[in-house]
N, C-alpha and C. Protein backbone atom coordinates (compact mmCIF):
# COMPACT_ATOMS: atom_id res chain seq x y z
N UNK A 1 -71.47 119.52 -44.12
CA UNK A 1 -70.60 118.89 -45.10
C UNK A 1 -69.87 117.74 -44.43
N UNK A 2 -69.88 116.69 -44.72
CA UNK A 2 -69.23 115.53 -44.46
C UNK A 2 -67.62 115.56 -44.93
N UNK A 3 -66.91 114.53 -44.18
CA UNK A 3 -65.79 114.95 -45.00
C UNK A 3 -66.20 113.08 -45.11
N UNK A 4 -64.81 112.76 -45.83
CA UNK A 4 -64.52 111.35 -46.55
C UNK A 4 -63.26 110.90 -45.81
N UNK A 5 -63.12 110.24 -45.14
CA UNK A 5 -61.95 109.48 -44.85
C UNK A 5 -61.40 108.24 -45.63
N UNK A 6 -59.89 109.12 -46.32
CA UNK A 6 -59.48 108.11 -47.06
C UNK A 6 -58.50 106.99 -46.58
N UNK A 7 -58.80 105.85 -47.22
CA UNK A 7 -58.02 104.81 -46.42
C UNK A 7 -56.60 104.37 -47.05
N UNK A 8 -55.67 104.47 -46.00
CA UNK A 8 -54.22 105.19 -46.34
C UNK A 8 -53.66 103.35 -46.59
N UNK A 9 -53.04 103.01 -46.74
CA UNK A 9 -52.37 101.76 -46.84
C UNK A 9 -51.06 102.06 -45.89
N UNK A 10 -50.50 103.47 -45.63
CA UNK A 10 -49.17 103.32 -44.86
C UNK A 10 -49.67 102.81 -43.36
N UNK A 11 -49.07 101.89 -42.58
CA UNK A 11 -49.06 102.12 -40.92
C UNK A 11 -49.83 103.19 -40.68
N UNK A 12 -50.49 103.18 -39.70
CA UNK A 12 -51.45 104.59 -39.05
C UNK A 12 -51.34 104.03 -37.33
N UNK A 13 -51.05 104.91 -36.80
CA UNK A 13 -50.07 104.36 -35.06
C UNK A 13 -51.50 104.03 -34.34
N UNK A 14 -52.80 104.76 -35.07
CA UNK A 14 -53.66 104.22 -33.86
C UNK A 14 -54.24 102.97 -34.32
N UNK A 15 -53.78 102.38 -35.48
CA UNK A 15 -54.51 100.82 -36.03
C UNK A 15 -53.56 100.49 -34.93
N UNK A 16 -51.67 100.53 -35.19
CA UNK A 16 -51.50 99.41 -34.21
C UNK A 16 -51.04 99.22 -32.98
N UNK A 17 -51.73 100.38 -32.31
CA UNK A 17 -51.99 100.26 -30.93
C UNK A 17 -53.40 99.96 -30.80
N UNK A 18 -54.27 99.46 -31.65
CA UNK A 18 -55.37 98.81 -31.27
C UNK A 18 -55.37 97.34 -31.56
N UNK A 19 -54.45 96.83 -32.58
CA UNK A 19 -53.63 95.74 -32.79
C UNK A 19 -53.63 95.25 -31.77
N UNK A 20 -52.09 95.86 -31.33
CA UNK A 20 -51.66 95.38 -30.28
C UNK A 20 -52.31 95.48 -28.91
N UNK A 21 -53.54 96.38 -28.58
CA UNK A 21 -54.68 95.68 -27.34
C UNK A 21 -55.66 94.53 -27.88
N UNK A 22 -55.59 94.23 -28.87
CA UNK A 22 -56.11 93.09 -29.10
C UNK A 22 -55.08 92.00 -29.04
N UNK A 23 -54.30 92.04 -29.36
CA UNK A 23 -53.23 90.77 -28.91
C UNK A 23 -52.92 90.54 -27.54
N UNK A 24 -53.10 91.94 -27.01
CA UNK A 24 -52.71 91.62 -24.99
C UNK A 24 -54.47 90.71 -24.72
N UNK A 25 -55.27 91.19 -25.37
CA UNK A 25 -56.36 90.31 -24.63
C UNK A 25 -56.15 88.83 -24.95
N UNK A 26 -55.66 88.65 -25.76
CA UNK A 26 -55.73 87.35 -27.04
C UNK A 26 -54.50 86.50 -25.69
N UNK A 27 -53.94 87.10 -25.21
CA UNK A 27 -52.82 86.63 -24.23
C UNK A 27 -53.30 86.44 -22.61
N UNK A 28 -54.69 87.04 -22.42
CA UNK A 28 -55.51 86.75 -21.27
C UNK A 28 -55.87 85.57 -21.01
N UNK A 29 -56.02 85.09 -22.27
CA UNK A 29 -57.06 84.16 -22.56
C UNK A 29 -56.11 82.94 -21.49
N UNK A 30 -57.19 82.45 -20.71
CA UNK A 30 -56.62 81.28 -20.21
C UNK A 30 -56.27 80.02 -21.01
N UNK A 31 -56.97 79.91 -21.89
CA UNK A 31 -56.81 78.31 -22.79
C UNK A 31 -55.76 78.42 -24.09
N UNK A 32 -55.61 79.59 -24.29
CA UNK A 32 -54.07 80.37 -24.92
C UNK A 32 -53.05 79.05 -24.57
N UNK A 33 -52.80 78.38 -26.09
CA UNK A 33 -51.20 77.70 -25.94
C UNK A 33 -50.49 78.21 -25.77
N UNK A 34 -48.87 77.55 -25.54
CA UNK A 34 -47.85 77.97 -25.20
C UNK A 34 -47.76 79.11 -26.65
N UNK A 35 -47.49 77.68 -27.67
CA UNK A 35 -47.02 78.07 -28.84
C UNK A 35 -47.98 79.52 -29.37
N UNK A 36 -49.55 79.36 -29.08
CA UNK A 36 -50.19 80.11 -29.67
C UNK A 36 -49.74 81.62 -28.96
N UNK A 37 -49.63 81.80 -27.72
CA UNK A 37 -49.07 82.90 -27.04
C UNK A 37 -47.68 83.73 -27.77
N UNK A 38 -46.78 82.98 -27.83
CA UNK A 38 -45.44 82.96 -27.99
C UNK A 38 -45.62 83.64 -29.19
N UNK A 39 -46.68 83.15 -30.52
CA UNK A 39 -46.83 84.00 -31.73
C UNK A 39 -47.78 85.36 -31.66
N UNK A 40 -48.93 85.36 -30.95
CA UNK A 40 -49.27 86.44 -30.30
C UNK A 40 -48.32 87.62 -30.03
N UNK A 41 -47.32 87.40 -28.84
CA UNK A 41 -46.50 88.22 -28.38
C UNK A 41 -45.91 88.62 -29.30
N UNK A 42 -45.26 87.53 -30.55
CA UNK A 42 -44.28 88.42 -31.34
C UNK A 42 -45.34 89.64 -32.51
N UNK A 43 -46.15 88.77 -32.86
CA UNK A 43 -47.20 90.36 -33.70
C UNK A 43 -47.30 90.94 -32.89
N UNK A 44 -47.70 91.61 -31.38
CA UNK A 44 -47.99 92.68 -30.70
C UNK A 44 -46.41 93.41 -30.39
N UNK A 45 -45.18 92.79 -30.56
CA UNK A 45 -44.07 93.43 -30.54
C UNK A 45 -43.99 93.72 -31.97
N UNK A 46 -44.14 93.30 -33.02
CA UNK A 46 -43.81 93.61 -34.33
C UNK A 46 -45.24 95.47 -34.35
N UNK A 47 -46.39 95.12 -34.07
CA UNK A 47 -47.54 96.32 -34.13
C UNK A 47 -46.88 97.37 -33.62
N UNK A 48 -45.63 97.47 -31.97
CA UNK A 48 -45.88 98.33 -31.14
C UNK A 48 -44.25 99.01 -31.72
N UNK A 49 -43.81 98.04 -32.36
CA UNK A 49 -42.39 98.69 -32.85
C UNK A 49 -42.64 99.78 -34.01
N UNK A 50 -43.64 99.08 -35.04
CA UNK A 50 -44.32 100.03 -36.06
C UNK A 50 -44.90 101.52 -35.57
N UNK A 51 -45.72 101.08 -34.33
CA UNK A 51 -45.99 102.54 -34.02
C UNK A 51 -44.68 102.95 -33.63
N UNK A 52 -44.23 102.53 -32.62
CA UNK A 52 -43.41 103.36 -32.03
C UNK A 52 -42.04 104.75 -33.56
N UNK A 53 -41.62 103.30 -34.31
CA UNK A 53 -41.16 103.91 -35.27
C UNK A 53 -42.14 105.28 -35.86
N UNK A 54 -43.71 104.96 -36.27
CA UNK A 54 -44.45 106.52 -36.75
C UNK A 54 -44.21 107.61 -35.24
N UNK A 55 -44.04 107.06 -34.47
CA UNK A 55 -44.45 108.25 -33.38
C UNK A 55 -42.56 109.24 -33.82
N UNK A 56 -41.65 108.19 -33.63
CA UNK A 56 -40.57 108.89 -33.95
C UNK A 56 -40.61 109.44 -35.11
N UNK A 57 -40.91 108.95 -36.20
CA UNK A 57 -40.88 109.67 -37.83
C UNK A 57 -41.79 111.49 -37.22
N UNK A 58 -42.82 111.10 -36.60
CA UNK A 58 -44.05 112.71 -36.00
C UNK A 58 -42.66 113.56 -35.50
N UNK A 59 -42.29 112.87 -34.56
CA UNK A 59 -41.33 113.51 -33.63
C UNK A 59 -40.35 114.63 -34.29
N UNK A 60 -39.21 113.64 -35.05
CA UNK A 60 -38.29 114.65 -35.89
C UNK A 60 -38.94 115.26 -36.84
N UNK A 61 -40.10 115.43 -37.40
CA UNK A 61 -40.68 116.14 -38.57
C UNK A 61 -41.21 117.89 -37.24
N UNK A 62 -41.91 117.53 -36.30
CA UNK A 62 -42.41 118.49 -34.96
C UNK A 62 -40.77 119.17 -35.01
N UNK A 63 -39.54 118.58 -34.58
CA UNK A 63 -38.26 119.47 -34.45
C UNK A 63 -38.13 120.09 -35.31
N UNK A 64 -37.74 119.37 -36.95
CA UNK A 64 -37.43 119.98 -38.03
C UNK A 64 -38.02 121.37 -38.53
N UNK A 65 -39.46 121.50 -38.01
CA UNK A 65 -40.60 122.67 -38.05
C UNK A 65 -40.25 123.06 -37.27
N UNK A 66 -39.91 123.02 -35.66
CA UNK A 66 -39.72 124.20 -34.85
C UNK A 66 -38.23 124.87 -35.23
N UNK A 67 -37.45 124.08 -35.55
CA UNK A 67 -35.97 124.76 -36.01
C UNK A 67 -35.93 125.34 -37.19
N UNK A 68 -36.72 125.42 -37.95
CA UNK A 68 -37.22 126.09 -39.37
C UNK A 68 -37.58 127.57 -39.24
């Protein structure tokens, strides 16, 4: 039996931590402008804040269940 993976529209932490390793490569790049970098960096801080926020939302929901 197969299952179906449905495609969620909320944030999902492993899109943007794959995001954001695609923006660290995108920042390797030697021929990378200033300017083009500088906007790079801020989407891979905007991706890693998003996860970070789902990892905390996991977090207190994991307490709320163990103190239950």
């Amino acid at each position: 039996m197969s299952e179906e993976i449905v495609e969620n529209k909320e944030p999902n932490f492993e899109e943007n931590i794959k995001k954001a390793q695609e923006l660290l490569e995108k920042l390797i790049d030697p021929e990378i402008t200033l300017s083009q970098s500088v906007s790079v960096y801020k989407d891979g801080l905007k991706e890693l804040e998003t996860a970070q926020k789902l990892l905390d939302n996991v977090k207190l929901e994991f307490q709320e269940l163990s103190q239950s």
